[in-house]
Protein backbone atom coordinates (compact mmCIF):
# COMPACT_ATOMS: atom_id res chain seq x y z
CA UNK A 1 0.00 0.00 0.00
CA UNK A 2 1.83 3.77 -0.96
CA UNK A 3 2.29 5.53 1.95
CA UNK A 4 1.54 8.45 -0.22
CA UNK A 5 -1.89 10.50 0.54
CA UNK A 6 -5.13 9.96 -1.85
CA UNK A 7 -4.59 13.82 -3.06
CA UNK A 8 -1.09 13.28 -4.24
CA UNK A 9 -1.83 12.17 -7.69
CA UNK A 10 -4.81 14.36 -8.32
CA UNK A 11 -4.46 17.06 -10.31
CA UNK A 12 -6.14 20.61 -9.07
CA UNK A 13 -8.64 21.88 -10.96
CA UNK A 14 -8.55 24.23 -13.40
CA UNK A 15 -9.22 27.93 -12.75
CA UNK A 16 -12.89 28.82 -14.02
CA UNK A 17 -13.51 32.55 -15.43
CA UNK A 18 -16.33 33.93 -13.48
CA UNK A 19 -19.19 34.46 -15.41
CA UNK A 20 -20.86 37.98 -16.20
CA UNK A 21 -24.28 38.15 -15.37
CA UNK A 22 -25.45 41.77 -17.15
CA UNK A 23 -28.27 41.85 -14.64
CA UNK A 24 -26.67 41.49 -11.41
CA UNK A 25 -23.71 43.57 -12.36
CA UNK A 26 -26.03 46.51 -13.81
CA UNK A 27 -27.57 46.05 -10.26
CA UNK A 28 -24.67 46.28 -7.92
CA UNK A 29 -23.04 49.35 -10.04
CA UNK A 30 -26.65 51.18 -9.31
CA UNK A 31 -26.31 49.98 -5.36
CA UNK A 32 -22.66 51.00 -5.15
CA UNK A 33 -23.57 54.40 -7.45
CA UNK A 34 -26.40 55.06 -4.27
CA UNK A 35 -23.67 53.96 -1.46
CA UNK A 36 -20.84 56.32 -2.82
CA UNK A 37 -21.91 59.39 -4.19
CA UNK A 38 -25.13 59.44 -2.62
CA UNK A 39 -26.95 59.13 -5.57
CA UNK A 40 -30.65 58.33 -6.03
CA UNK A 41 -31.88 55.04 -7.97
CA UNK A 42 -34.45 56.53 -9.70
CA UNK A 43 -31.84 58.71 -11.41
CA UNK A 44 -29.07 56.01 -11.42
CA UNK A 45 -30.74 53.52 -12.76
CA UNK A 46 -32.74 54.49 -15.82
CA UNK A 47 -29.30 55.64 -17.84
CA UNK A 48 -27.71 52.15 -16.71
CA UNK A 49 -30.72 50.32 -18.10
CA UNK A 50 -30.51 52.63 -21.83
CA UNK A 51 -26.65 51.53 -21.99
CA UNK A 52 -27.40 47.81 -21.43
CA UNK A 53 -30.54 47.75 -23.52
CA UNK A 54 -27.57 48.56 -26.23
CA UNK A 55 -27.02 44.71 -25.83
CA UNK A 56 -29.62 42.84 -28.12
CA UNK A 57 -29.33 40.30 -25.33
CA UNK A 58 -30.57 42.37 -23.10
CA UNK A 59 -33.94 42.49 -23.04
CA UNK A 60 -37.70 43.75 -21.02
CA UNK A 61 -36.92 40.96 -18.67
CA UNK A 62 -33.75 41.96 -17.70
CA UNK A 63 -34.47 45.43 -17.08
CA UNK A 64 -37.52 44.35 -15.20
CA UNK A 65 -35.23 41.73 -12.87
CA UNK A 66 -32.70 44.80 -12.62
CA UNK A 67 -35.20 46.86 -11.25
CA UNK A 68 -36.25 44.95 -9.08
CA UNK A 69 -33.09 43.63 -7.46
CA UNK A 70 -32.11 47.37 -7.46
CA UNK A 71 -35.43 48.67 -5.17
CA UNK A 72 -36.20 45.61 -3.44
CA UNK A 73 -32.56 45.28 -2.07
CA UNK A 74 -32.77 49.46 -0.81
CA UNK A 75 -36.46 48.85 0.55
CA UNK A 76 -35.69 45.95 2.92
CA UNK A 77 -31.71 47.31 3.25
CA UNK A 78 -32.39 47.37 6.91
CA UNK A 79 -34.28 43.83 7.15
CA UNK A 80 -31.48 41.86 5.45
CA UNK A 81 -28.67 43.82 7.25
CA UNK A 82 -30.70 42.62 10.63
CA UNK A 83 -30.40 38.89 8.83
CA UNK A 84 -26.96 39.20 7.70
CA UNK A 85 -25.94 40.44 11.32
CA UNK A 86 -27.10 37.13 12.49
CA UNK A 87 -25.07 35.38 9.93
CA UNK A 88 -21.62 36.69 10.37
CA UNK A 89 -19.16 36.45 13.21
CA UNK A 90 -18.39 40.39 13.20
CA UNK A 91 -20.22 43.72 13.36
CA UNK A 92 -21.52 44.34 10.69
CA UNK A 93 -19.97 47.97 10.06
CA UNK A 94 -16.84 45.64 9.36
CA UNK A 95 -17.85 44.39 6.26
CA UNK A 96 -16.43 45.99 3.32
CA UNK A 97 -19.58 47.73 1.72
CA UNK A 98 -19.23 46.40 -1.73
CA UNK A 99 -19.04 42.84 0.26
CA UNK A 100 -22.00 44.07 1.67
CA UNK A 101 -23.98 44.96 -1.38
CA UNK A 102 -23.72 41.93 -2.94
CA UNK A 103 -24.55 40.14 0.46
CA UNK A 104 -27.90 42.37 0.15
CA UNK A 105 -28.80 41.34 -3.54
CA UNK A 106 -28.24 37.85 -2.77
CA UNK A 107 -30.49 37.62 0.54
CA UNK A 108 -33.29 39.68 -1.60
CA UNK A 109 -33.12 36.98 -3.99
CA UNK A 110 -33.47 34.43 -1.45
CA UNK A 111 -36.04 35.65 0.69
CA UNK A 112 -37.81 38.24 -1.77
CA UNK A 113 -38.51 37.09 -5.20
CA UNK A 114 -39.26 33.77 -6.33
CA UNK A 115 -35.75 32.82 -7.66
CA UNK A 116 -35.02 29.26 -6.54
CA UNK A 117 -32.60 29.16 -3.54
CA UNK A 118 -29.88 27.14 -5.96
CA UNK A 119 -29.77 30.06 -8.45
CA UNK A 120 -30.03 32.66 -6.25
CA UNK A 121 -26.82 31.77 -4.74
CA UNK A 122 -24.97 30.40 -7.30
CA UNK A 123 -25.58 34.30 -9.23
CA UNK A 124 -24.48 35.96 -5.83
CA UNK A 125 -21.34 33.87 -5.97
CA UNK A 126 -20.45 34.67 -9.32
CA UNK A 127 -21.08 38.25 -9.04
CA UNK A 128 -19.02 38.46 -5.84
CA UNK A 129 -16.00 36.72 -8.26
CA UNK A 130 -16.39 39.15 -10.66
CA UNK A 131 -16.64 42.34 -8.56
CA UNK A 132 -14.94 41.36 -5.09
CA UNK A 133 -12.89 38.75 -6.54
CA UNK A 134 -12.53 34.52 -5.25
CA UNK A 135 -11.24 35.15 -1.71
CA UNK A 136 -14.50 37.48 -0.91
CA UNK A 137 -16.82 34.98 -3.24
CA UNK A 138 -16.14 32.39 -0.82
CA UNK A 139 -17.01 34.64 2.09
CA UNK A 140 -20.54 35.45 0.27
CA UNK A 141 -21.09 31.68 -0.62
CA UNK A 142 -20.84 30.50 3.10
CA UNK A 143 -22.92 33.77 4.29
CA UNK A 144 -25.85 32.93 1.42
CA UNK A 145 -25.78 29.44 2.20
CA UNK A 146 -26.78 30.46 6.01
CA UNK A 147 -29.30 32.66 4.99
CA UNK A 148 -31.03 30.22 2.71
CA UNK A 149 -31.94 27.95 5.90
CA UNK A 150 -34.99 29.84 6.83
CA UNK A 151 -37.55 31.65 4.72
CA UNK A 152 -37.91 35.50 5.73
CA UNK A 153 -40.67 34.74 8.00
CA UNK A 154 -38.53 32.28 9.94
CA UNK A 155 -35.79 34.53 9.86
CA UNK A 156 -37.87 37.54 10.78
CA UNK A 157 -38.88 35.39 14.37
CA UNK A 158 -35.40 35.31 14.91
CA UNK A 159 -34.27 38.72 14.02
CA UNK A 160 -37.48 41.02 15.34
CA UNK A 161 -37.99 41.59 18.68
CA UNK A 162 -41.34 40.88 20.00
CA UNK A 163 -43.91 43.10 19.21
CA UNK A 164 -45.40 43.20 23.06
CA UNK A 165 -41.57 43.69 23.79
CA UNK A 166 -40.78 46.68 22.27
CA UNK A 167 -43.35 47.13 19.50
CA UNK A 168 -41.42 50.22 17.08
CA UNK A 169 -38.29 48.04 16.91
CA UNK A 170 -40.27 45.16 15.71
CA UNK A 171 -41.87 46.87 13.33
CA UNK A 172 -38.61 48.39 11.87
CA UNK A 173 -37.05 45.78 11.61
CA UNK A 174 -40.08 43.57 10.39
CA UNK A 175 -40.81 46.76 7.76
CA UNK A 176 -37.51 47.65 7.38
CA UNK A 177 -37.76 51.73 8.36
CA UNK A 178 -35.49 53.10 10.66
CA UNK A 179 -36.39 53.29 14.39
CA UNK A 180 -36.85 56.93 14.35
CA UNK A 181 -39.02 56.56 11.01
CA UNK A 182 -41.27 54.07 12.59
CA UNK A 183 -41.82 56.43 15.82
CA UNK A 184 -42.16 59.68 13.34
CA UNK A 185 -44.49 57.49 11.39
CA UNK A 186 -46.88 56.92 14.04
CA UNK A 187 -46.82 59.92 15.59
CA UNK A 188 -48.58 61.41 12.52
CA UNK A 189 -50.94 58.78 11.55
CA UNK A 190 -52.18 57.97 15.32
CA UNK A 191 -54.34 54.66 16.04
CA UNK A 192 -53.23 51.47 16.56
CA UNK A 193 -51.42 48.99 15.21
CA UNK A 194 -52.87 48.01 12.07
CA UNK A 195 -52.68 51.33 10.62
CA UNK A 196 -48.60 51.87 11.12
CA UNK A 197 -48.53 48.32 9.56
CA UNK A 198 -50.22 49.10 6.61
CA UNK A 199 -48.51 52.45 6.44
CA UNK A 200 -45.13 50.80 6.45
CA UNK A 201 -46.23 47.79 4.25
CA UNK A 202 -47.19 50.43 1.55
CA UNK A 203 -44.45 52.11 2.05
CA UNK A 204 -42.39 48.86 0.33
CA UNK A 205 -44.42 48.56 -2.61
CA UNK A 206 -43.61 49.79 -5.86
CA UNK A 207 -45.98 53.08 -6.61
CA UNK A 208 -47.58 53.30 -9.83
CA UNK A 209 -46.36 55.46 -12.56
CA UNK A 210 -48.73 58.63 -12.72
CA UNK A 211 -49.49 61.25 -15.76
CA UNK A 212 -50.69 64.10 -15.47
CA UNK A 213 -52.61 66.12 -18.37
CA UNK A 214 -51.67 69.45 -18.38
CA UNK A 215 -55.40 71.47 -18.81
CA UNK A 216 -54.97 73.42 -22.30
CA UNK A 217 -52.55 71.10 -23.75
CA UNK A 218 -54.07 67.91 -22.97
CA UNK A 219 -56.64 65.37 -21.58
CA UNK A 220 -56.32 62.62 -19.31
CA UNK A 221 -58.60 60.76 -22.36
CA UNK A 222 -55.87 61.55 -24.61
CA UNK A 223 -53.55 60.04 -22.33
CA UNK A 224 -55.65 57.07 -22.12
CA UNK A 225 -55.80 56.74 -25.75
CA UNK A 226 -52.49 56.84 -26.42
CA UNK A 227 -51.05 54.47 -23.73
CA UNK A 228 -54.02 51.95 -24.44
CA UNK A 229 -56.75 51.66 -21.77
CA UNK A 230 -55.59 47.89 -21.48
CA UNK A 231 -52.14 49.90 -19.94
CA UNK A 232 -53.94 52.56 -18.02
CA UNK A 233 -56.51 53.59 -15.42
CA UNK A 234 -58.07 57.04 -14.58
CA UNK A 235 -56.64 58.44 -11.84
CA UNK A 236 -58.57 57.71 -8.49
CA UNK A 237 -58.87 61.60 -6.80
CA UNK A 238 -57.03 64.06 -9.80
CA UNK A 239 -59.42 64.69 -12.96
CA UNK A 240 -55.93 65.33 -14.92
CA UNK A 241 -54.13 61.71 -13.35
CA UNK A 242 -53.90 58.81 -15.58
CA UNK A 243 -52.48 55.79 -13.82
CA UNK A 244 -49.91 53.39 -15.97
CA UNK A 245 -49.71 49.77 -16.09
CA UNK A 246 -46.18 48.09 -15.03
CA UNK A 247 -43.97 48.72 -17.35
CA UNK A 248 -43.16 51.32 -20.34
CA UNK A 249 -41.23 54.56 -20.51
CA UNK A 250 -43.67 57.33 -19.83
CA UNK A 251 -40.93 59.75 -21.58
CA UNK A 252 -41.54 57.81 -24.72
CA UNK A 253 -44.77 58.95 -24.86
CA UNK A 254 -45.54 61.87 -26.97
CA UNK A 255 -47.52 64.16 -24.85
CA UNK A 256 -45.14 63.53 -21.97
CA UNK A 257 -42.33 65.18 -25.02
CA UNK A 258 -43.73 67.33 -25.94
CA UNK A 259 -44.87 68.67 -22.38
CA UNK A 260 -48.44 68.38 -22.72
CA UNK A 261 -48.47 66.06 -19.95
CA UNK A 262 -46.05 64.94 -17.73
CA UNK A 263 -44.85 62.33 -14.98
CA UNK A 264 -47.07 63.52 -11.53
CA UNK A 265 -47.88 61.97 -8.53
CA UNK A 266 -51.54 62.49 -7.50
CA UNK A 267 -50.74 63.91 -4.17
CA UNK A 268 -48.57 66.39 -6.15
CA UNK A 269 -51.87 67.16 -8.54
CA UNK A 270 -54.42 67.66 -5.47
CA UNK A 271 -51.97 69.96 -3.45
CA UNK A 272 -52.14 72.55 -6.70
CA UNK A 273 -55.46 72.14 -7.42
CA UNK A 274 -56.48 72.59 -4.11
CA UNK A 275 -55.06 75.69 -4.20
CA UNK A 276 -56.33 76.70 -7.17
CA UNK A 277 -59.84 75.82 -6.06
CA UNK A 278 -59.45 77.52 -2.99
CA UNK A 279 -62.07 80.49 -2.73
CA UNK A 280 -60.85 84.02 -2.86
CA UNK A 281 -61.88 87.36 -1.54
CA UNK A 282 -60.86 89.73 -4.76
CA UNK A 283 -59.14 89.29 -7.74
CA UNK A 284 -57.50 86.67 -9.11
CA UNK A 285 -54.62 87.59 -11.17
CA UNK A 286 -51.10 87.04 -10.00
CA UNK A 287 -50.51 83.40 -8.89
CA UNK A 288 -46.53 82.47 -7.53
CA UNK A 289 -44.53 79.45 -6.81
CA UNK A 290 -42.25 80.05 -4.63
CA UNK A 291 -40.32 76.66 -4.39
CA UNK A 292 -40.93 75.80 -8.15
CA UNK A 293 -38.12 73.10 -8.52
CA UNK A 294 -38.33 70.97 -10.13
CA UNK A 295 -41.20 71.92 -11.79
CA UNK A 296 -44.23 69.53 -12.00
CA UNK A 297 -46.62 71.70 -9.59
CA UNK A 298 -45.48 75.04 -11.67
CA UNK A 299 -46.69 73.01 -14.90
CA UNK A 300 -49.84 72.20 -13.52
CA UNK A 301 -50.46 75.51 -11.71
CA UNK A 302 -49.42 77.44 -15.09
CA UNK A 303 -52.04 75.26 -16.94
CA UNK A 304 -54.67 75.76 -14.20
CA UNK A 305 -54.06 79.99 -14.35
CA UNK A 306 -53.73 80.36 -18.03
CA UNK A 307 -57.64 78.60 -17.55
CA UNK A 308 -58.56 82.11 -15.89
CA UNK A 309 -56.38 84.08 -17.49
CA UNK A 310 -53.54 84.63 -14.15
CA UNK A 311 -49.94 85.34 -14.63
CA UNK A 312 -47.64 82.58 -12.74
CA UNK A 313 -44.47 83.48 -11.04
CA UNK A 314 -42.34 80.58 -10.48
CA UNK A 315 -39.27 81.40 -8.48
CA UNK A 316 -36.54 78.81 -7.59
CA UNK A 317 -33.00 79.45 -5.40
CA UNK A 318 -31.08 76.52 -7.44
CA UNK A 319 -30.10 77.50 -10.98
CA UNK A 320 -29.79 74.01 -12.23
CA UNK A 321 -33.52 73.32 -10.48
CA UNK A 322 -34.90 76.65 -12.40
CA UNK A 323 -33.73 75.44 -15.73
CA UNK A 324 -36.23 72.34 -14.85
CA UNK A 325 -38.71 74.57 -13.84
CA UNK A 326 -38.56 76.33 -17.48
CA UNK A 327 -38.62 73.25 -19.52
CA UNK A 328 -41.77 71.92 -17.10
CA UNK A 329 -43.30 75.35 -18.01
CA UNK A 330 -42.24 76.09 -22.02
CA UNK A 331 -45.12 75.68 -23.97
CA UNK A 332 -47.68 76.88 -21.60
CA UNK A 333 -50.35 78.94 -22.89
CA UNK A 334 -50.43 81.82 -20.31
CA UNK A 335 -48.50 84.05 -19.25
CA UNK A 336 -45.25 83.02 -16.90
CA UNK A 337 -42.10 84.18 -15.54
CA UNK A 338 -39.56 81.61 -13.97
CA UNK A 339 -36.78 83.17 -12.01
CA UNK A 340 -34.24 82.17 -9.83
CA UNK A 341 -34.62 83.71 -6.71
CA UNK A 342 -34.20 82.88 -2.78
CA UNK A 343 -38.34 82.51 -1.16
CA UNK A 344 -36.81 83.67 2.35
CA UNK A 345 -34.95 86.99 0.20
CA UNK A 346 -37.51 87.43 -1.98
CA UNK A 347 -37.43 89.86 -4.86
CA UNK A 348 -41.08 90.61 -5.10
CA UNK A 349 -43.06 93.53 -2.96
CA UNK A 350 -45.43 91.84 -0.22
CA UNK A 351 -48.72 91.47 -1.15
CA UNK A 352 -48.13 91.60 -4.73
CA UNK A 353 -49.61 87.76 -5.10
CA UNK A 354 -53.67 86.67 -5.19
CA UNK A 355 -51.95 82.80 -5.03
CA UNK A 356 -48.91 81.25 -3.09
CA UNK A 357 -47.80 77.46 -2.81
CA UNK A 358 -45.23 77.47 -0.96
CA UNK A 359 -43.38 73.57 -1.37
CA UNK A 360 -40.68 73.86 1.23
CA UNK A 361 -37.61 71.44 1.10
CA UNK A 362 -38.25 68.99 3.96
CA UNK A 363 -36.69 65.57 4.79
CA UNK A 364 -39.00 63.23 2.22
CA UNK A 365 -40.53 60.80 4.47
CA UNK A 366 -43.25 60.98 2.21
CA UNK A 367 -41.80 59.78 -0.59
CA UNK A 368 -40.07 56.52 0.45
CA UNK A 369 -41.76 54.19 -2.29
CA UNK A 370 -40.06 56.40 -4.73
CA UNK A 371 -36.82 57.27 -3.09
CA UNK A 372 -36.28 53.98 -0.71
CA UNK A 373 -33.09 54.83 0.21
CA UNK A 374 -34.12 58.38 1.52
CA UNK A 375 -34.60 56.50 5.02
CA UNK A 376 -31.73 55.57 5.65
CA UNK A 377 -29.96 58.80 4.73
CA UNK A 378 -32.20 60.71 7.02
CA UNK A 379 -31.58 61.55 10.42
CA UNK A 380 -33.41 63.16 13.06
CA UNK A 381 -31.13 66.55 12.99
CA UNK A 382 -32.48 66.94 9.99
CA UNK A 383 -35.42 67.92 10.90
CA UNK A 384 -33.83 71.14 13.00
CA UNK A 385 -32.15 71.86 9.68
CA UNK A 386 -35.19 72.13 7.46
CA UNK A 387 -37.15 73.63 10.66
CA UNK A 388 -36.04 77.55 10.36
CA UNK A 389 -35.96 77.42 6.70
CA UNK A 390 -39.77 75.81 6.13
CA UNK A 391 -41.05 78.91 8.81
CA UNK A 392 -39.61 81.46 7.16
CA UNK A 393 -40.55 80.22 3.73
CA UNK A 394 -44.34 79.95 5.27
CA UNK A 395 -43.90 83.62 6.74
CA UNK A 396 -42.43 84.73 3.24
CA UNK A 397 -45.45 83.23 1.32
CA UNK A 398 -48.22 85.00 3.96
CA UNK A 399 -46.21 88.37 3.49
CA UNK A 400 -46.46 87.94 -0.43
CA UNK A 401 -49.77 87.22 -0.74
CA UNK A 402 -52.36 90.16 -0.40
CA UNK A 403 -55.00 90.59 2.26
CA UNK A 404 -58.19 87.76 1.32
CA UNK A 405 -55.58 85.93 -0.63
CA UNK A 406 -54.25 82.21 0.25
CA UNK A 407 -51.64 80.50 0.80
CA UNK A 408 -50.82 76.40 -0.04
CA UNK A 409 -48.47 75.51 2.60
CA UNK A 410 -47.28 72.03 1.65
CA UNK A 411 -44.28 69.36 2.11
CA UNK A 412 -43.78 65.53 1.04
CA UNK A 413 -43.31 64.77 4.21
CA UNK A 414 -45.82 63.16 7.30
CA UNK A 415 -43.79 64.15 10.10
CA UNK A 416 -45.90 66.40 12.81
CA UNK A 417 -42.06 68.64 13.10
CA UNK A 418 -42.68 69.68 9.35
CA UNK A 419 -45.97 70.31 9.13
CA UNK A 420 -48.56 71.03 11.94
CA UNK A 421 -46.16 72.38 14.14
CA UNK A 422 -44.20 74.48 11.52
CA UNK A 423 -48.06 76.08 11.23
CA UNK A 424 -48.57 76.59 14.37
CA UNK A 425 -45.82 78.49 15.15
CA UNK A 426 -46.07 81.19 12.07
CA UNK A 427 -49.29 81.91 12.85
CA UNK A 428 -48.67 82.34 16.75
CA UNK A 429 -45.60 83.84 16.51
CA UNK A 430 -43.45 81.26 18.21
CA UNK A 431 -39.70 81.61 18.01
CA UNK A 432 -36.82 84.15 18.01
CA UNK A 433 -38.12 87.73 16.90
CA UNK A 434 -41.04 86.37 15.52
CA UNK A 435 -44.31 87.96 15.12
CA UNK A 436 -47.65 86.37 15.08
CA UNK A 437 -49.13 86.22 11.36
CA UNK A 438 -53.02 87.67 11.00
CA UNK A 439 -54.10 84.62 8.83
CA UNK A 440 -56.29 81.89 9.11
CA UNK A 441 -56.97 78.27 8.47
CA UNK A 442 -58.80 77.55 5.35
CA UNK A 443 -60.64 73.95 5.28
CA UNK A 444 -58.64 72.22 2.51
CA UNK A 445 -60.92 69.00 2.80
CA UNK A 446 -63.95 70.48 0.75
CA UNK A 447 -61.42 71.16 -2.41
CA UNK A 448 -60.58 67.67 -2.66
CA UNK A 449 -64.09 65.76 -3.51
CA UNK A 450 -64.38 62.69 -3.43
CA UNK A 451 -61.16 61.52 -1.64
CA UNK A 452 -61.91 59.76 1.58
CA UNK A 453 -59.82 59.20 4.52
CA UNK A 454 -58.87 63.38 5.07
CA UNK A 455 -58.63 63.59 8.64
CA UNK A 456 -60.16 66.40 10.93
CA UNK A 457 -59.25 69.28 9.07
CA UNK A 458 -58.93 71.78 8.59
CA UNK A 459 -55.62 70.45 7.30
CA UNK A 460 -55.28 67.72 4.75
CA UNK A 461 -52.55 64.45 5.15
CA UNK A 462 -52.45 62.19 2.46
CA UNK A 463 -50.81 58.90 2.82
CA UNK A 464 -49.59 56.02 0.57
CA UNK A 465 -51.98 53.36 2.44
CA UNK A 466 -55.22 54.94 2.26
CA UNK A 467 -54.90 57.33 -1.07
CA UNK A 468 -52.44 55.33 -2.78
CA UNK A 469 -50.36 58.59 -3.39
CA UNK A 470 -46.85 60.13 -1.64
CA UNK A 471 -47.66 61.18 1.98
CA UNK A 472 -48.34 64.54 0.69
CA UNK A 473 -49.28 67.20 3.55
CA UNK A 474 -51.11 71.04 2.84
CA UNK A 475 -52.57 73.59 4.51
CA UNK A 476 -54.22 76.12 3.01
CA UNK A 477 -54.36 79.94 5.19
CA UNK A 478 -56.40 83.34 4.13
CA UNK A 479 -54.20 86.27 4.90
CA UNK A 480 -56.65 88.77 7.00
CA UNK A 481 -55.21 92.03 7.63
């Protein structure tokens, strides 16, 4: 018998080229493009899909699996970083963030699409070879391979705390928000627990794809004619939304190029018609816009004053922002001016304005089907950033507009700190050197009929569960003396 071990006359085995899987490599530059430079996926992405659809392999499918690797991965980011935790034998802020990446994409395809467990690890692997190289692939192999033990319900009973336990970390975890989110989130909505749940849920679906048709230039039945109405639905609240099917390039379409119509959520329509709607006490001539980038509520308000024959300011601070404001607004068949201009420095005289809606920059929380990876940029500081610069935008707008004219006061965002309370104080007076505001409280809910679900007034809170739209917030004030 040779003394010599079995392994001695076997020959190793010869090295295997990775291979490239367009998909999953198009989806990790688009995760590593939002880690880095703090991009935004629904601006990284689309340009990344054009360059691959270059490919004639590349096809609907692919962009569609892209996609989805791409926004499932950032919606349930902190879920799977809560599973891969569990997985790994070191904090998890010691994991190389490309490593980490491609951890992410392979745990959504494990425990969030219907890719069988076999493929969805064998793709992770490979990726990890091509991007991270073999030592690292072997690192994401034996992490994957953990993972795919349990569904994401039995890893989720692991991983969550219970809910009678400490119920907001359960559900951040369980809906993947961060802590603060959850609490912020609740706050606003009040009740119990089924509403944050649904709130949260809705919050991780993908929102529909919304026109709107610009009055003037176009009709939501033109819309529906040229999409097909087996492709698209009337909107459910906006008379101007039309709702798209999954799928398609809105841009391709040639109202939306020509600027007839254009890409809108419905919370974004209601807020400016809303104020449009709103009654007044005089004339009705001079409407402004006094955040106007990027542009989508200065299109629709243009269309909506051309209809009585109003001039529409449309003032922005950024430059690059104002140039989106003009192309939203070329075309429009009244009279306009768009300018670049700061709302708390403003240029114009004080009660020169019938109209103000007055958009302020705020944190986004509203917006988190669109921008999923908004909540984990966030932090609650942020809030006492945008704080001072949404009052004195609000105290800006009321000193624009004339005596009986109004005043949209509106943000994308839920939280109480951004919109009640920033309303509160400008019209008491709250805060350094401030003076209380004579204006009142219009009741925005009779503007907006037909949508359920508006609250007490005399404020209006939209929300992604109950109106299927971004958790758009407005009030509406009448300047009195």
């Amino acid at each position: 018998m040779s003394d010599q071990p079995r392994s001695a006359g076997r020959q190793p085995k010869p090295y295997r080229r990775p291979k490239k899987d367009p998909v999953r490599i198009l989806a990790f530059e688009a995760l590593r493009a939002v880690d880095e430079r703090d991009a935004y996926a629904n601006l990284v992405l689309p340009p990344l899909l054009r360059k691959a659809r270059q490919n004639a392999d590349f096809d609907a499918r692919d962009a569609a699996l892209a996609t989805e690797l791409v926004y499932g991965t950032l919606r349930r980011q902190g879920t799977y970083d809560a599973i891969i935790k569990a997985c790994i034998d070191r904090p998890l802020r010691e994991v190389d963030p490309p490593v980490l990446d491609v951890l992410s994409l392979g745990a959504h395809q494990l425990l969030g699409t219907r890719i069988p467990t076999h493929a969805a690890v064998s793709a992770s692997v490979e990726l990890a070879r091509v991007v991270l190289g073999d030592g690292r692939a072997k690192f994401v192999n034996a992490v994957l391979r953990k993972i795919s033990a349990h569904d994401l319900d039995g890893w989720l009973e692991q991983v969550a705390p219970p809910y009678e336990k400490d119920a907001e970390d359960h559900l951040a975890v369980v809906h993947s928000h961060p802590r603060w989110v959850v609490s912020a989130l609740w706050d606003s909505l009040g009740g119990g627990r089924a509403g944050i749940e649904d709130l949260l849920e809705a919050d991780n679906e993908r929102p529909e794809v919304t026109l709107v048709a610009r009055p003037g230039r176009s009709t939501p039945e033109e819309l529906l004619a040229v999409v097909g109405e087996d492709s698209a639905l009337p909107g459910r609240w906006s008379p101007y939304a039309v709702r798209l099917a999954e799928g398609g390039e809105p841009g391709a379409l040639e109202p939306v190029r020509e600027g007839r119509a254009g890409v809108q959520d419905e919370g974004s329509q209601l807020v400016a018609i809303a104020l449009a709607n709103a009654p007044l006490d005089g004339p009705d001539r001079r409407w402004l816009d006094g955040c106007a980038g990027p542009g989508g509520k200065a299109a629709l308000l243009g269309a909506l004053a051309a209809e009585r024959g109003a001039f529409l300011l449309a003032s922005e601070k950024q430059p690059h922002r104002a140039r989106l404001v003009e192309r939203a607004l070329a075309g429009n068949p009244g009279p306009y001016q768009v300018i670049t201009a700061d709302g708390t420095r403003p240029p114009w005289l004080p009660g020169s304005f019938d109209r103000v809606l007055m958009d302020v920059p705020c944190t986004g929380l509203g917006a988190l089907r669109r921008r999923p990876e908004a909540r984990w940029r966030r932090r609650p500081e942020d809030l006492d950033n945008f704080g001072p610069l949404q009052r004195a935008l609000l105290r800006e707008a009321l000193s624009a507009v004339r005596v009986g004219g109004v005043v949209g006061y509106a943000t994308c965002s839920p939280h109480l700190a951004e919109t009640r309370i920033v309303v509160e104080d400008v019209l008491k007076g709250r805060g350094a050197g401030a003076q209380p505001v004579s204006a009142e409280l219009i009741d925005a809910r009779p503007l907006l009929p037909g949508v359920p679900a508006l609250g007490d007034g005399p404020d209006i809170q939209l929300w992604p569960h109950l109106h299927g739209t971004d958790a758009m917030y407005l009030a509406l004030l009448r300047r009195t003396a």
